[in-house]
C-alpha atoms as a PDB file:
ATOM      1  CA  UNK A   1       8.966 -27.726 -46.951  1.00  0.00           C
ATOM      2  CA  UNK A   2       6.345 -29.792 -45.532  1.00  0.00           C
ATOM      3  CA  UNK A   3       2.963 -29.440 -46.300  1.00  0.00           C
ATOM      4  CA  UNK A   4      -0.258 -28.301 -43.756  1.00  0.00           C
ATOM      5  CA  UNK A   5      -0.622 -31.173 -41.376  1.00  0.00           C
ATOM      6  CA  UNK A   6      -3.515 -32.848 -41.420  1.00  0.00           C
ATOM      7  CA  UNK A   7      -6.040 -33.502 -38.268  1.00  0.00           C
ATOM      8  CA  UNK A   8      -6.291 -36.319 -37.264  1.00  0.00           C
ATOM      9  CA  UNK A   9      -8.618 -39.357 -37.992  1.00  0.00           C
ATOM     10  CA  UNK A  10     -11.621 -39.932 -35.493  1.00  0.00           C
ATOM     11  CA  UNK A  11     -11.251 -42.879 -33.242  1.00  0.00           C
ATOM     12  CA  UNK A  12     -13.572 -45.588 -34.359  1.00  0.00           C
ATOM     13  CA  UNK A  13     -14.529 -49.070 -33.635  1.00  0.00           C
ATOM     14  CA  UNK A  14     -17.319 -51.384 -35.684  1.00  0.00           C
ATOM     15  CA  UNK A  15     -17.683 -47.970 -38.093  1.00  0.00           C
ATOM     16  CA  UNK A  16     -18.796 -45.752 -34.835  1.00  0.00           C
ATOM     17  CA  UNK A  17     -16.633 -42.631 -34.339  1.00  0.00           C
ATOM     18  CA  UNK A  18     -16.757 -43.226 -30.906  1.00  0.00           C
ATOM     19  CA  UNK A  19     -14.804 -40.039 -29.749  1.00  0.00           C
ATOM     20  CA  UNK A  20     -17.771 -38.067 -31.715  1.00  0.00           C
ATOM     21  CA  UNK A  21     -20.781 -40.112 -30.513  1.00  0.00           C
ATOM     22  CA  UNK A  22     -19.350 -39.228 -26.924  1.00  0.00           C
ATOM     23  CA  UNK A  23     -18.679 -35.949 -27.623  1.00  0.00           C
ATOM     24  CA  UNK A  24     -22.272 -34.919 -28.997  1.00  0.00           C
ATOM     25  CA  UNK A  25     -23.545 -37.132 -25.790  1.00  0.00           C
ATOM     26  CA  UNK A  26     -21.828 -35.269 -23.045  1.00  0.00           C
ATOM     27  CA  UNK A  27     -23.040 -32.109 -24.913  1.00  0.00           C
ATOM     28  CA  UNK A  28     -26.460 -33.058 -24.700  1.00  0.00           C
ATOM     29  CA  UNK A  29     -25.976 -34.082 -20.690  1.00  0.00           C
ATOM     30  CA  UNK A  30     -24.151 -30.939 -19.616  1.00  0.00           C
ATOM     31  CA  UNK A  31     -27.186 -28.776 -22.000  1.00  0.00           C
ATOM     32  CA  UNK A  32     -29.943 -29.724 -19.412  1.00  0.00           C
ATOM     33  CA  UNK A  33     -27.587 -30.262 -16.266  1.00  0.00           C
ATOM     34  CA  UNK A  34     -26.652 -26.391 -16.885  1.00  0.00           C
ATOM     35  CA  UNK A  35     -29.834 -25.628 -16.046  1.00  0.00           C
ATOM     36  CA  UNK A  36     -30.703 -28.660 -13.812  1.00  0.00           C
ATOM     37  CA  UNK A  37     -32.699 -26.172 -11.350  1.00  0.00           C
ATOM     38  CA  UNK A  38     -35.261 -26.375 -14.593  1.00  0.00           C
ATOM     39  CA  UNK A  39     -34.554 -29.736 -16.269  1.00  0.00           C
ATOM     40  CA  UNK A  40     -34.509 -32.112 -13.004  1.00  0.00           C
ATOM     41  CA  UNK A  41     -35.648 -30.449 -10.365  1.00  0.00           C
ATOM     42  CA  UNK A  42     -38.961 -28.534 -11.445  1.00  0.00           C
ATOM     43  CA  UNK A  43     -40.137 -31.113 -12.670  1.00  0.00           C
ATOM     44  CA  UNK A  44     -39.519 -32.985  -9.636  1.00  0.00           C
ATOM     45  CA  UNK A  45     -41.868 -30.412  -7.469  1.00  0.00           C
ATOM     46  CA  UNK A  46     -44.485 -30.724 -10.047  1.00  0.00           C
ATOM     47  CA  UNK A  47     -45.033 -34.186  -9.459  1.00  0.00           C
ATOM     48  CA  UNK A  48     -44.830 -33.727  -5.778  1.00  0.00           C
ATOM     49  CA  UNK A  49     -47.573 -31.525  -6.247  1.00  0.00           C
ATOM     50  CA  UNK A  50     -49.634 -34.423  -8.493  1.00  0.00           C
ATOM     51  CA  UNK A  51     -49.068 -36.561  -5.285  1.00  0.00           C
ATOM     52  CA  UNK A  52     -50.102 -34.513  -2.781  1.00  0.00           C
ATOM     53  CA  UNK A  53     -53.027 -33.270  -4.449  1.00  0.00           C
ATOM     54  CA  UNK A  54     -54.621 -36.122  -6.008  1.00  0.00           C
ATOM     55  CA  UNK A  55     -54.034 -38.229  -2.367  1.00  0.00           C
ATOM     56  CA  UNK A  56     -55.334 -36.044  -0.520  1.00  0.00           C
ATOM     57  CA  UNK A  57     -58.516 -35.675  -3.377  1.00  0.00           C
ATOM     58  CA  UNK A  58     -59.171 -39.243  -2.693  1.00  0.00           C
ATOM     59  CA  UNK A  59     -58.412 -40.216   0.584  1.00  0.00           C
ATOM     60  CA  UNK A  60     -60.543 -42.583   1.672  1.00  0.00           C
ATOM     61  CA  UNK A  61     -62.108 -43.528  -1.826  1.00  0.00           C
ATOM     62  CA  UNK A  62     -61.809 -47.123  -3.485  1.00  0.00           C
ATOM     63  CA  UNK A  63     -58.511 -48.442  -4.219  1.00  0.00           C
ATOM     64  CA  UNK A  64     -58.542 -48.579  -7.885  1.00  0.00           C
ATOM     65  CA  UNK A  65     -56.422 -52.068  -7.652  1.00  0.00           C
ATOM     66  CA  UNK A  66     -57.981 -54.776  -4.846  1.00  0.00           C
ATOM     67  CA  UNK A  67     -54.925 -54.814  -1.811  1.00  0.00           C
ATOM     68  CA  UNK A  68     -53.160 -51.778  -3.344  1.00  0.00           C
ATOM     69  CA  UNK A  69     -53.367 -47.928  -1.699  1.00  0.00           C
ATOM     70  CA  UNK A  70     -53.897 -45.314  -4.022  1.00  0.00           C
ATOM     71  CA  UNK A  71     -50.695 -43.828  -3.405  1.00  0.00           C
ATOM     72  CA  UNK A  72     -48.566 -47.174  -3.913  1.00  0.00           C
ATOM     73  CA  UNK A  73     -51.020 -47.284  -7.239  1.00  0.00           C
ATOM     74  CA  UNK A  74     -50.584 -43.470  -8.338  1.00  0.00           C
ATOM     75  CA  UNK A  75     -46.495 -43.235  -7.434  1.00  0.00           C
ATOM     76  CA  UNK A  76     -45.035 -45.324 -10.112  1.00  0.00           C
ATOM     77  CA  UNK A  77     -47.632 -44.018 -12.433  1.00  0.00           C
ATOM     78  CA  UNK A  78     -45.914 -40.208 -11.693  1.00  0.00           C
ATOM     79  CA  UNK A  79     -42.662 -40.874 -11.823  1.00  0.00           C
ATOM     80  CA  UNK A  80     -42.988 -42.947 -15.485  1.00  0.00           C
ATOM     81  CA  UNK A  81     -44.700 -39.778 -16.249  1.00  0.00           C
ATOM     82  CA  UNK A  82     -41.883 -37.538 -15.001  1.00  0.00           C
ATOM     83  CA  UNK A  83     -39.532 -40.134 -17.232  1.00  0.00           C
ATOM     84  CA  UNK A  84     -41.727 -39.888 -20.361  1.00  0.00           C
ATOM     85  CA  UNK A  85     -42.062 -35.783 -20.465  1.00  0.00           C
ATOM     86  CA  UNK A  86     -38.615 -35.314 -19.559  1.00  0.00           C
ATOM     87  CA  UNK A  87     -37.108 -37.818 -22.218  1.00  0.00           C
ATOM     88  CA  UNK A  88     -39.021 -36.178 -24.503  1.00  0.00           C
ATOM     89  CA  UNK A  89     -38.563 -32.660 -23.760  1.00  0.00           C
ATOM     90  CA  UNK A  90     -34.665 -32.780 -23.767  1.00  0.00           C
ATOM     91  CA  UNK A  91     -34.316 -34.235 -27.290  1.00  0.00           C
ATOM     92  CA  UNK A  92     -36.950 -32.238 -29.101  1.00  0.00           C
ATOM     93  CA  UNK A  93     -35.972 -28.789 -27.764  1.00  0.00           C
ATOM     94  CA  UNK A  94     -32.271 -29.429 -28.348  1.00  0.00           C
ATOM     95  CA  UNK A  95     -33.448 -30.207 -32.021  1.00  0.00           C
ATOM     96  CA  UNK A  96     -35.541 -26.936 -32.317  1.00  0.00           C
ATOM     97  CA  UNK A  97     -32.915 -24.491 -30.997  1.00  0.00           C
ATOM     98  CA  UNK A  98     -30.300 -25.550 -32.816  1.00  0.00           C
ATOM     99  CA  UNK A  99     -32.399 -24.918 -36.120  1.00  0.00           C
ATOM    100  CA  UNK A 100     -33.827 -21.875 -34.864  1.00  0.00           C
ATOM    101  CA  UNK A 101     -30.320 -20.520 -33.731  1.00  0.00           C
ATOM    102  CA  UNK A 102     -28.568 -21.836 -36.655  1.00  0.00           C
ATOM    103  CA  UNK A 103     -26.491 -24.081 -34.541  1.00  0.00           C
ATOM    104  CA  UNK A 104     -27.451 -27.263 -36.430  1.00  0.00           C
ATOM    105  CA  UNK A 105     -24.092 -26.941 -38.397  1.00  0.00           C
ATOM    106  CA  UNK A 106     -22.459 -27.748 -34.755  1.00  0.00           C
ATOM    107  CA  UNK A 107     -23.273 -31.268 -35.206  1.00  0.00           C
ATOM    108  CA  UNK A 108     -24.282 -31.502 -38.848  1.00  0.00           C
ATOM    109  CA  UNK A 109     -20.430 -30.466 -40.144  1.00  0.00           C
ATOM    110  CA  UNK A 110     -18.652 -32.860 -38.036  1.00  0.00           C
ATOM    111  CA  UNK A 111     -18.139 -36.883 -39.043  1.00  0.00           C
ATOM    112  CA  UNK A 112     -20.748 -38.327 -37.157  1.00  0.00           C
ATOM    113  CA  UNK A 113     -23.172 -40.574 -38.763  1.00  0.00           C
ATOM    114  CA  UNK A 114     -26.454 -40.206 -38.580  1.00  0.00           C
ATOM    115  CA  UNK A 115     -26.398 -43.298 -36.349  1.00  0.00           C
ATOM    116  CA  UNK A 116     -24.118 -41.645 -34.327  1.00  0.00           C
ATOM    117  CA  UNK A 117     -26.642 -38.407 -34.308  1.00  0.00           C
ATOM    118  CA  UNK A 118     -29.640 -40.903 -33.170  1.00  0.00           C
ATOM    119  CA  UNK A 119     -27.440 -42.420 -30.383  1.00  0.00           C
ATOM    120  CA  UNK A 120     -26.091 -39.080 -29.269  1.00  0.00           C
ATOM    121  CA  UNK A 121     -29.342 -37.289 -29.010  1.00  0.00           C
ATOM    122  CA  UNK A 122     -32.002 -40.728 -27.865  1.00  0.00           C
ATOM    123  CA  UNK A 123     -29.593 -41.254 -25.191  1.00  0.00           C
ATOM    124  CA  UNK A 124     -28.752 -37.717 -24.250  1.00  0.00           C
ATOM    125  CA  UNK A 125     -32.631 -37.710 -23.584  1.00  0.00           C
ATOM    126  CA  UNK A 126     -32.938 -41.104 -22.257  1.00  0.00           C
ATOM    127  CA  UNK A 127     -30.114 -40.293 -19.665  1.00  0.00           C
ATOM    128  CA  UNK A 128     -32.248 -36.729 -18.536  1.00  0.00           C
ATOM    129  CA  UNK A 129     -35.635 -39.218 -17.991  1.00  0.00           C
ATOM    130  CA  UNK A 130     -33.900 -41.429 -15.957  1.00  0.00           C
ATOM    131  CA  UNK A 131     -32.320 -38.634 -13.570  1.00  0.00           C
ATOM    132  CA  UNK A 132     -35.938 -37.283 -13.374  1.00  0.00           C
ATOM    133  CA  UNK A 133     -37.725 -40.271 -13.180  1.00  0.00           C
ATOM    134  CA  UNK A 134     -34.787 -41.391 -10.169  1.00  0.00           C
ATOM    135  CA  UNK A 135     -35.368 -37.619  -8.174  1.00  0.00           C
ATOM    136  CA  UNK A 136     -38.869 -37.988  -8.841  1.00  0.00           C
ATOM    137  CA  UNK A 137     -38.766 -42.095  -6.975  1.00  0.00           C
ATOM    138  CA  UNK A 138     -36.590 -40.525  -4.601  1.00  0.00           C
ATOM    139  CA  UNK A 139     -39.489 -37.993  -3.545  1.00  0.00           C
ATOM    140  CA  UNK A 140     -42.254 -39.693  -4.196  1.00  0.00           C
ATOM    141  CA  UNK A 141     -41.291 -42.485  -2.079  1.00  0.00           C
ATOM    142  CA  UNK A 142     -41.746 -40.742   1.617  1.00  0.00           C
ATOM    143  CA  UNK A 143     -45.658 -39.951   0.540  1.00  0.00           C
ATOM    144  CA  UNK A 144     -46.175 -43.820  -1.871  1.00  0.00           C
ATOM    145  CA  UNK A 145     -44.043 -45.807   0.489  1.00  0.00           C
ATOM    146  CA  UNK A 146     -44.084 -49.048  -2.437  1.00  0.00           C
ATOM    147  CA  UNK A 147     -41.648 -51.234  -2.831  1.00  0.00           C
ATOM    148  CA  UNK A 148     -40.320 -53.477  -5.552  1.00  0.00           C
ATOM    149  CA  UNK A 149     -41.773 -56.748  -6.934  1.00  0.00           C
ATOM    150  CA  UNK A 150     -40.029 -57.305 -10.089  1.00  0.00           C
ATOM    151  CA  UNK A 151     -36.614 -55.327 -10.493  1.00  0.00           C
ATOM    152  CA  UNK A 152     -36.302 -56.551 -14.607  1.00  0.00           C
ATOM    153  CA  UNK A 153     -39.980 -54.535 -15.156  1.00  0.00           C
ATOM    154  CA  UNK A 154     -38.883 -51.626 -13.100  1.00  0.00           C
ATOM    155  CA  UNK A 155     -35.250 -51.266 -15.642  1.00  0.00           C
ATOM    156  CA  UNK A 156     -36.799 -52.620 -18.665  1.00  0.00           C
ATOM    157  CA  UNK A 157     -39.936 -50.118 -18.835  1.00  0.00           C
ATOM    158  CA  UNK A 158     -37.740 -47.510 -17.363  1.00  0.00           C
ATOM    159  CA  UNK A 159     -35.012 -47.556 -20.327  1.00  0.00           C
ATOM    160  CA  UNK A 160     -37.305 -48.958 -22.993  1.00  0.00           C
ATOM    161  CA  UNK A 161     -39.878 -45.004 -22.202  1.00  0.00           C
ATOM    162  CA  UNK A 162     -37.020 -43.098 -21.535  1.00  0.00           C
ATOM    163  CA  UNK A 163     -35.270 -43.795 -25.168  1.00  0.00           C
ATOM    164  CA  UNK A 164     -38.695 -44.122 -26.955  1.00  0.00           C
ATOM    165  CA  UNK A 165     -39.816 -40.687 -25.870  1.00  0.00           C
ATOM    166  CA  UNK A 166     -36.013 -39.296 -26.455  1.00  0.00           C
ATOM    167  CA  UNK A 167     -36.606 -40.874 -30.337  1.00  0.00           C
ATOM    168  CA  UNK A 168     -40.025 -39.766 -30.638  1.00  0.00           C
ATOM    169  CA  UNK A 169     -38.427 -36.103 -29.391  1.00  0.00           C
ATOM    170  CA  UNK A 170     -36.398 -36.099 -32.196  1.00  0.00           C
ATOM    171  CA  UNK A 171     -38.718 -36.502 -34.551  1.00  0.00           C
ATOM    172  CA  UNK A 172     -41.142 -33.345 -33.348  1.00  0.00           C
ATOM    173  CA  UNK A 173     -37.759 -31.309 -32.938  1.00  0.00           C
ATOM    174  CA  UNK A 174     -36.687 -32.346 -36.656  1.00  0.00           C
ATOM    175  CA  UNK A 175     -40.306 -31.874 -37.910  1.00  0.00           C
ATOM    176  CA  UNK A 176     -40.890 -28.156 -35.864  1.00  0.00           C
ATOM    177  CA  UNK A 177     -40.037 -25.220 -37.775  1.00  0.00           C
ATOM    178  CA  UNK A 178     -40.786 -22.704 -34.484  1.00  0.00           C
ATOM    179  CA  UNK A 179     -41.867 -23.477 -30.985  1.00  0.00           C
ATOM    180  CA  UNK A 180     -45.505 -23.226 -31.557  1.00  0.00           C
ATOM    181  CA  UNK A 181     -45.441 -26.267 -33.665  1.00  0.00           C
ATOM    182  CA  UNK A 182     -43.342 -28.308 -30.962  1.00  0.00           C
ATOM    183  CA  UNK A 183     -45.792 -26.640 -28.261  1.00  0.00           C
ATOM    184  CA  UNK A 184     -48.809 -28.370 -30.160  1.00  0.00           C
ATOM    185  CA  UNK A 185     -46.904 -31.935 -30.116  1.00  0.00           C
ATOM    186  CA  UNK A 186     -46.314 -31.629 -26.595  1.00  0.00           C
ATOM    187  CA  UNK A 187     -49.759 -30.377 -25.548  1.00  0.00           C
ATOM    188  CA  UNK A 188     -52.017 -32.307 -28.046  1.00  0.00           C
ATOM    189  CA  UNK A 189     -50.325 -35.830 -28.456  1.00  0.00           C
ATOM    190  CA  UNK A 190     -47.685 -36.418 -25.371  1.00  0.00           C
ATOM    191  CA  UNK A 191     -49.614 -34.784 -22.447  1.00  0.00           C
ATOM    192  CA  UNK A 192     -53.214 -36.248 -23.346  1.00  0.00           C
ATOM    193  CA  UNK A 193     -51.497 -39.287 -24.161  1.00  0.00           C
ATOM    194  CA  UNK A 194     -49.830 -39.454 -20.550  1.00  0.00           C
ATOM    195  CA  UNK A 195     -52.361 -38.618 -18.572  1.00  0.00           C
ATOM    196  CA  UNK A 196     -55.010 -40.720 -20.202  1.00  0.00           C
ATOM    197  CA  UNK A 197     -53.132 -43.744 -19.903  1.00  0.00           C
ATOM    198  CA  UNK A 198     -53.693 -44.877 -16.257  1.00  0.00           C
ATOM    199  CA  UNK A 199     -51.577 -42.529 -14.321  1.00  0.00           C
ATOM    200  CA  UNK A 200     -54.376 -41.559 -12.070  1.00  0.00           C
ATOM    201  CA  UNK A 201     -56.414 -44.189 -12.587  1.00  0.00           C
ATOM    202  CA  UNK A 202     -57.479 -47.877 -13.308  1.00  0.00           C
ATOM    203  CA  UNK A 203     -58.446 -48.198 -17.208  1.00  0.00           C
ATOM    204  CA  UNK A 204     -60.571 -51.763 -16.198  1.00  0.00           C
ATOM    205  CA  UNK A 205     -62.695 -49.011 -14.377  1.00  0.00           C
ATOM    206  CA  UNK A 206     -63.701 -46.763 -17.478  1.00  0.00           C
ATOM    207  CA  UNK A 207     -67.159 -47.327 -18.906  1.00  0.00           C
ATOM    208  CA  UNK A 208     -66.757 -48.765 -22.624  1.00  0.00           C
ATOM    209  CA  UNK A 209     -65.214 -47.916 -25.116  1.00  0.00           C
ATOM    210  CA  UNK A 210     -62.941 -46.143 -23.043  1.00  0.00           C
ATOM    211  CA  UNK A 211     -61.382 -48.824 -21.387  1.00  0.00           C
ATOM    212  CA  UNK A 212     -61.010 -50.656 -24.884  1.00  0.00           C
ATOM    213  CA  UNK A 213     -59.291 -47.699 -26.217  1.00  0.00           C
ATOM    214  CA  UNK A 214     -57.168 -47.043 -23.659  1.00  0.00           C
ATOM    215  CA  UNK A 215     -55.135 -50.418 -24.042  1.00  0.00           C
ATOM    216  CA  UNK A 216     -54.170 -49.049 -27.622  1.00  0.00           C
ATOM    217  CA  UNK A 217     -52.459 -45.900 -25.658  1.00  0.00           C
ATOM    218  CA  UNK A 218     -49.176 -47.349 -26.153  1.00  0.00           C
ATOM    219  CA  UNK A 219     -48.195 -44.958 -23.201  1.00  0.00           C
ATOM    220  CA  UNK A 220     -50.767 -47.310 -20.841  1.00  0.00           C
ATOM    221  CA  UNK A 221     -48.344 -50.080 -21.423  1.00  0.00           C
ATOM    222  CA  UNK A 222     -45.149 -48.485 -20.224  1.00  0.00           C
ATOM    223  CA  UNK A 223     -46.790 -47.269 -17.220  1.00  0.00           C
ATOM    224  CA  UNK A 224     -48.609 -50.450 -16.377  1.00  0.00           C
ATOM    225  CA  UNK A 225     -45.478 -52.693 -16.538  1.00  0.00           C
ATOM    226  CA  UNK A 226     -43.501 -49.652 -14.997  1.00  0.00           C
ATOM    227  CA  UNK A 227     -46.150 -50.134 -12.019  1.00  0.00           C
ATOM    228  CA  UNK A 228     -45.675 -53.844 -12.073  1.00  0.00           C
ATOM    229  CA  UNK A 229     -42.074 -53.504 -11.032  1.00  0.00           C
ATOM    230  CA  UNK A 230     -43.488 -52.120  -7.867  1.00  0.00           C
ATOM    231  CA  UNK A 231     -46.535 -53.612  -7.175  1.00  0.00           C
ATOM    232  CA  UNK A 232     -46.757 -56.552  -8.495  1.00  0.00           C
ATOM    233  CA  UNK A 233     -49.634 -56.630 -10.512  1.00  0.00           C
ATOM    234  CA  UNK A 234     -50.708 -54.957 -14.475  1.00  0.00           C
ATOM    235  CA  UNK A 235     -53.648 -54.012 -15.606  1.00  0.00           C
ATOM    236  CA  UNK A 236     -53.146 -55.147 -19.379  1.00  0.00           C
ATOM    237  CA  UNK A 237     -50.681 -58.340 -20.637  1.00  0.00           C
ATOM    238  CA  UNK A 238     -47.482 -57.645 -19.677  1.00  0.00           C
ATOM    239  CA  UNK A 239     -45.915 -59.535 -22.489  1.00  0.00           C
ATOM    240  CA  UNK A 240     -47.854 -57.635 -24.876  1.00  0.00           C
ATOM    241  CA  UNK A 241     -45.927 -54.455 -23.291  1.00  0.00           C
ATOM    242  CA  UNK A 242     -43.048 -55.869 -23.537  1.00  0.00           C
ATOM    243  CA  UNK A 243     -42.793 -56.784 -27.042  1.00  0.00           C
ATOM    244  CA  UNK A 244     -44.747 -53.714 -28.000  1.00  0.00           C
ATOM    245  CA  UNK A 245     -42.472 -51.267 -26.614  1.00  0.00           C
ATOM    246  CA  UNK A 246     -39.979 -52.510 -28.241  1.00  0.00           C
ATOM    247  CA  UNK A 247     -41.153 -52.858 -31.515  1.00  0.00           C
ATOM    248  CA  UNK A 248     -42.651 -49.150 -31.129  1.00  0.00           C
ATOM    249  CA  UNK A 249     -39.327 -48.129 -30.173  1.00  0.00           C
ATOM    250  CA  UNK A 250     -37.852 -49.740 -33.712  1.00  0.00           C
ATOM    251  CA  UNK A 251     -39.965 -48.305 -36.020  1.00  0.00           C
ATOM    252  CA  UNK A 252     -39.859 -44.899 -34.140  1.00  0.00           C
ATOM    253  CA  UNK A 253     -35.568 -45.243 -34.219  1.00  0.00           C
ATOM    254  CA  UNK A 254     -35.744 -46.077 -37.641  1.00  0.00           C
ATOM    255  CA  UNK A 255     -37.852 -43.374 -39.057  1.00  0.00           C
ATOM    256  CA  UNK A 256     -35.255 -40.808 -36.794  1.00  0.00           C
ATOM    257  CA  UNK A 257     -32.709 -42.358 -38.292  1.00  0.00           C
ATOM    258  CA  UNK A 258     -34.059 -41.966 -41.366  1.00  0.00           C
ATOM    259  CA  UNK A 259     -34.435 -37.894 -40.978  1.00  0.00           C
ATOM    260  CA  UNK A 260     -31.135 -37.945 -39.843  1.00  0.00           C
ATOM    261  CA  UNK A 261     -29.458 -39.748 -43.202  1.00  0.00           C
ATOM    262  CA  UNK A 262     -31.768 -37.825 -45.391  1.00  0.00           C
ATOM    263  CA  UNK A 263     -31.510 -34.300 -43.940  1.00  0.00           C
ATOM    264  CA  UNK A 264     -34.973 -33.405 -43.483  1.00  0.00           C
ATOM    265  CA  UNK A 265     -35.615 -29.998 -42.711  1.00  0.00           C
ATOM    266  CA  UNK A 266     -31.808 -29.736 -41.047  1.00  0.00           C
ATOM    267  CA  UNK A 267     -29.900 -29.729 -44.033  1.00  0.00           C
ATOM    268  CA  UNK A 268     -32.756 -27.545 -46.089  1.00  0.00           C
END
């Protein structure tokens, strides 16, 4: 007699199971796309609201950038918006329903590393700001009408916010124990920290300190070199957004990772 069979080994490659990385990605895809009518395309008429609104509010008033229309200035600035809430959004409420439900087992029991886990869920997220942020260009564009300068800021800034926001999601859905707490993350830190970053607005044009403060929004860089792509000029140093993002996007990744290989509050 033979004994049970055992399952087989996960596919890996480098020390990723790759068959398990993919697996908890397409999971996190097909979550929001189930309910895409909510995930991608509400927030898609929201900003078209933002647009039409805040022209029409200011029609005729200074252009906040010499050469550049208001609504060339504000349309890149909404749909890195749309990008940022959305990346954000998808990771940290996957996070906080699957500890609330007691579905954290689903991906916790499996052999999946916890840099597999930080892949699977960042770019689950990423991949949900980037639809958004692309529906959001799509129908912006008709009422903006701007073009592209620099296509390497327009991908770079795009990527760089969409994965940053899906790692910082990560960390509020890890750290919530109920909704309220991931409700107060949302509505205290990301929100104030969107809109006061030069979405609406040119930071150069705030009295002091304002303006000084608002270049250590680190939210003001991704939206100013998002903004660059399209109209060819930034507000703060672009290098200086480059390299920050990045950086901020290392330390962020490594302190999820670091939830993920320790447990925190998902294994307690």
């Amino acid at each position: 007699m033979t004994g049970p069979v055992s399952p087989p080994a996960p596919r890996t490659y480098n020390g990723l199971n790759w068959e398990g990385l993919k697996t908890l990605y397409l999971k996190e895809v097909r979550r929001f796309w189930k309910v895409g009518a909510q995930t991608v395309f509400a927030p898609v008429v929201t900003t078209l609201l933002y647009m039409m609104v805040f022209v029409v509010a200011v029609q005729g008033a200074r252009q906040p950038i010499p050469g550049v229309n208001f609504s060339e200035f504000v349309g890149p600035g909404l749909i890195m918006m749309a990008i940022l809430n959305n990346a954000f959004a998808n990771a940290s409420s996957s996070l906080i329903q699957a500890k609330i439900m007691g579905t954290a087992t689903d991906f916790l029991t499996p052999p999946l590393s916890p840099l597999e886990l930080l892949l699977g869920f960042g770019l689950g997220a990423a991949t949900r700001g980037l639809l958004v942020g692309l529906a959001t260009a799509i129908c912006v564009w008709p009422f903006s009408r701007f073009g592209i300068e620099h296509l390497w800021a327009v991908v770079y800034f795009s990527l760089i916010a969409s994965l940053l926001l899906g790692l910082m999601g990560v960390l509020a859905g890890v750290w919530s124990e109920k909704f309220d707490h991931l409700a107060a993350v949302q509505n205290f830190v990301v929100m104030p920290m969107t809109f006061l970053s030069g979405t609406f607005y040119a930071v150069d044009a705030l009295p002091e300190p304002f303006a000084t403060i608002s270049h250590y929004n680190p939210f003001f860089y991704l939206i100013d070199g998002f903004r660059y792509g399209f109209i060819g000029q930034a507000e703060g140093v672009l290098a200086t957004g480059v390299i920050s993002s990045f950086v901020l996007t290392v330390i962020v990744g490594w302190a999820a990772y670091e939830v993920f290989r320790r447990g925190w509050r998902l294994k307690s």
